[in-house]
C-alpha atoms as a PDB file:
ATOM      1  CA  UNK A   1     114.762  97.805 106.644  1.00  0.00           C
ATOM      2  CA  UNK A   2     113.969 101.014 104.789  1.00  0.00           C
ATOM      3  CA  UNK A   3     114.546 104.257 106.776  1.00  0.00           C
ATOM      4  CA  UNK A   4     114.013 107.758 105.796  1.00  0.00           C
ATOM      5  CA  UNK A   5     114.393 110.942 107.817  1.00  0.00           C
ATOM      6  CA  UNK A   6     116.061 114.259 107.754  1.00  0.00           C
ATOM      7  CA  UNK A   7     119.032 116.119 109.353  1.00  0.00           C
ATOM      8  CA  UNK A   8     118.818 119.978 110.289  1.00  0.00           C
ATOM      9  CA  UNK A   9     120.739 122.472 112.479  1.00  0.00           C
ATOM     10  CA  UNK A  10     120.499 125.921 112.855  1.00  0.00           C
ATOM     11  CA  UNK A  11     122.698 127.191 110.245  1.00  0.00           C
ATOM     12  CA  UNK A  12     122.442 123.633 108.258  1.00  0.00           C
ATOM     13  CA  UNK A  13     126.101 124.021 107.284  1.00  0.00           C
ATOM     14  CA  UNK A  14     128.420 121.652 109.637  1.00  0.00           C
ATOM     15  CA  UNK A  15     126.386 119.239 111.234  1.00  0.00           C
ATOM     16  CA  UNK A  16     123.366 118.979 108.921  1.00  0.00           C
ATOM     17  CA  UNK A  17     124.835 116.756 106.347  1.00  0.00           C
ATOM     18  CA  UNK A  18     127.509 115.090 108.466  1.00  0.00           C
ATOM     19  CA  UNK A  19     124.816 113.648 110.446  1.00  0.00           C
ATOM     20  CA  UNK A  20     123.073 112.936 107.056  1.00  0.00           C
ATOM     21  CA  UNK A  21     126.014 111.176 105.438  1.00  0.00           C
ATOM     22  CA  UNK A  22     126.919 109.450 109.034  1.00  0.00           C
ATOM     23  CA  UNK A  23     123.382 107.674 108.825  1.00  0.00           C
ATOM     24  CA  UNK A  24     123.832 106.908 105.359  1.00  0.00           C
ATOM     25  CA  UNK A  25     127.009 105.237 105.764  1.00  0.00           C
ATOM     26  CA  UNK A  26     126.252 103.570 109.051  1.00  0.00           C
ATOM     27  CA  UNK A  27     122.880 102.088 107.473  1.00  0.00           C
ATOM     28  CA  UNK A  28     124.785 100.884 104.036  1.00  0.00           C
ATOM     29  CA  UNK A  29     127.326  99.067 106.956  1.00  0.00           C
ATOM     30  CA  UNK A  30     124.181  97.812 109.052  1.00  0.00           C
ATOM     31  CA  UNK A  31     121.961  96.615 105.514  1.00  0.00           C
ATOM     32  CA  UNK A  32     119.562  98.985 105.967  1.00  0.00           C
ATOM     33  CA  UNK A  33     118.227 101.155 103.195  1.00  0.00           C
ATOM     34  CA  UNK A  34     118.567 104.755 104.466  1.00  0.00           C
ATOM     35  CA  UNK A  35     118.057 108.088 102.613  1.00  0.00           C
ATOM     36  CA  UNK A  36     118.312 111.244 104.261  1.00  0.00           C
ATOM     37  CA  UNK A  37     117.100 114.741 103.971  1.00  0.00           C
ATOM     38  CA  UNK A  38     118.972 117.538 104.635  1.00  0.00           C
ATOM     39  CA  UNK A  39     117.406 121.114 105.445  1.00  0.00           C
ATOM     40  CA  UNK A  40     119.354 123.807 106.398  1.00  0.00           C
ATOM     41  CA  UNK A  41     119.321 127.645 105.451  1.00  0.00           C
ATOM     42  CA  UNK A  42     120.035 127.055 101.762  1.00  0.00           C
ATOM     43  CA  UNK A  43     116.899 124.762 101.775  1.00  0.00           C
ATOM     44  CA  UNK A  44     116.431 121.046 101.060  1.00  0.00           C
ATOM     45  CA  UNK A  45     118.850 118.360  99.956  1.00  0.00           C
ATOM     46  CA  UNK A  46     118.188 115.097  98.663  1.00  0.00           C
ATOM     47  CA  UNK A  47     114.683 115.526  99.285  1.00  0.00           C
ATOM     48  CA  UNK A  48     112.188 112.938 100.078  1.00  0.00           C
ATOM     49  CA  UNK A  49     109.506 112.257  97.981  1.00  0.00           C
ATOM     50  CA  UNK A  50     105.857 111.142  99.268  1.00  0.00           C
ATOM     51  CA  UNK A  51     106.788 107.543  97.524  1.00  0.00           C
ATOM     52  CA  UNK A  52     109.970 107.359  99.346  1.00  0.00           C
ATOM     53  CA  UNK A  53     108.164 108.077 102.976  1.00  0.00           C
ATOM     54  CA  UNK A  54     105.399 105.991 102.184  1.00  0.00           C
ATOM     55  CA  UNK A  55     107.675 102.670 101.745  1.00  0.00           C
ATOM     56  CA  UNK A  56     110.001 103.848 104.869  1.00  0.00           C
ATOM     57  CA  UNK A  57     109.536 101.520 107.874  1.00  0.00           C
ATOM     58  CA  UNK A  58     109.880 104.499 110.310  1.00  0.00           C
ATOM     59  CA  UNK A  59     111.475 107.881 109.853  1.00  0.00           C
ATOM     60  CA  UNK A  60     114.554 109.022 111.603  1.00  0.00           C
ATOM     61  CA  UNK A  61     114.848 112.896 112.736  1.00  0.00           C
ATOM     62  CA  UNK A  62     118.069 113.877 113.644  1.00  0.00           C
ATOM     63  CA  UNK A  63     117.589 116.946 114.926  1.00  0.00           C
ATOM     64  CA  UNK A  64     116.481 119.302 117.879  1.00  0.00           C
ATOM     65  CA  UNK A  65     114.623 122.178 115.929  1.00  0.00           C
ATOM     66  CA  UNK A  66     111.324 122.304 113.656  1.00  0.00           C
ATOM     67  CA  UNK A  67     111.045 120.024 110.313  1.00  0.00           C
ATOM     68  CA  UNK A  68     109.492 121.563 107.376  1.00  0.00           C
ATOM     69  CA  UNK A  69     106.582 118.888 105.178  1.00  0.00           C
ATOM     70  CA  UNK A  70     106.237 116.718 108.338  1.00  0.00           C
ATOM     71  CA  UNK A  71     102.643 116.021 106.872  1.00  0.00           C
ATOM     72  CA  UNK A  72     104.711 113.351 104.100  1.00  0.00           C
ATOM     73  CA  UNK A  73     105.408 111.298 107.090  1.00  0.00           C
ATOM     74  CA  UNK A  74     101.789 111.006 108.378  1.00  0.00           C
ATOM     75  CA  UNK A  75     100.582 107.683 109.956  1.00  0.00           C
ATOM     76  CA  UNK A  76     104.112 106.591 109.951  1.00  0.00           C
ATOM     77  CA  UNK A  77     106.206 105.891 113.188  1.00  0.00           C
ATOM     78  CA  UNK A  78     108.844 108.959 114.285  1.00  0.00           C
ATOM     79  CA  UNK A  79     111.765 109.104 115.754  1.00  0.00           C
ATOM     80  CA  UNK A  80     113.865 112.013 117.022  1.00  0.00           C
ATOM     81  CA  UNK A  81     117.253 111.657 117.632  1.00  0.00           C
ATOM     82  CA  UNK A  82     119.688 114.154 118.579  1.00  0.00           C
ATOM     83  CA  UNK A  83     122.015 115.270 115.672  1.00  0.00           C
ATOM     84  CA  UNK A  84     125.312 115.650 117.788  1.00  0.00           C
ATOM     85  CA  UNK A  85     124.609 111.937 118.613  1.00  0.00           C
ATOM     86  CA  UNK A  86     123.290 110.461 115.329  1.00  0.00           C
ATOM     87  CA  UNK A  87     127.368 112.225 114.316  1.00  0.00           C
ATOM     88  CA  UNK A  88     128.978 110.691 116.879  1.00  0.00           C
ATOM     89  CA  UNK A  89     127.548 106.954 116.652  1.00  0.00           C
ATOM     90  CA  UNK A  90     125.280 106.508 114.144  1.00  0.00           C
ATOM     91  CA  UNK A  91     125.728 102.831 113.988  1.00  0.00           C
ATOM     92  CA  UNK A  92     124.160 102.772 117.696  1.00  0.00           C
ATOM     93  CA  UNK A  93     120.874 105.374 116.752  1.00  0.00           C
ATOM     94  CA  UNK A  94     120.290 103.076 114.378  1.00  0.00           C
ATOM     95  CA  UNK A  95     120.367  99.735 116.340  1.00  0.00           C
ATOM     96  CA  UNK A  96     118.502 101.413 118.934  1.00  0.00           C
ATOM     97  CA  UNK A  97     116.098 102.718 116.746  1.00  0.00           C
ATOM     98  CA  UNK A  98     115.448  99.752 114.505  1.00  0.00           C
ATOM     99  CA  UNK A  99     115.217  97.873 117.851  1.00  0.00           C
ATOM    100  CA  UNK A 100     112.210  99.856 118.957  1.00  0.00           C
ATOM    101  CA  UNK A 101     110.528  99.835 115.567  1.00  0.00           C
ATOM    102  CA  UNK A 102     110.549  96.332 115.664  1.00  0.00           C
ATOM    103  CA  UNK A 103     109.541  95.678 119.142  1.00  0.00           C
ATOM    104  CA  UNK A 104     106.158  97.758 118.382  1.00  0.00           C
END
């Protein structure tokens, strides 16, 4: 399973790339292929490319505020999770999410 998606919180400091590098880690444990974004207030990190979202099998958004470029993720299937939650058990987002993907 390849997932892409993006982390951001208001200051994009703290919890911006610990929820990144949770989901990372979490996916690596779980098989999946996962690669995330980070925006926060000194702009992108580890950006996704348009190649990168086009081969994704959904896209994960951890995150309660407004992504920037969510026109790369057209026609494919969105998810947003909370970021406090995708910190504190990543593993479960993304067994729940996965789950839902696949179910349709």
């Amino acid at each position: 399973m390849k997932i892409v998606g993006v982390s951001a919180c208001p200051a994009g400091l703290a919890h911006t790339p610990m929820a990144a590098k949770a989901l990372e880690e979490a996916g690596k444990e779980l098989g999946y292929d996962v690669k995330m974004e980070q925006q926060g207030s000194m702009g992108p990190v580890n950006p996704i490319t348009q190649d990168e979202a086009d081969a994704a099998d959904f896209v994960l958004i951890a995150s309660d505020q407004k992504i920037t470029s969510m026109d790369r993720f057209k026609g494919k299937k969105v998810i947003r999770v909370n970021i406090n939650t995708c910190i504190k058990a990543p593993k479960a987002v993304l067994t729940k999410c996965v789950e839902k993907i696949s179910k349709g």
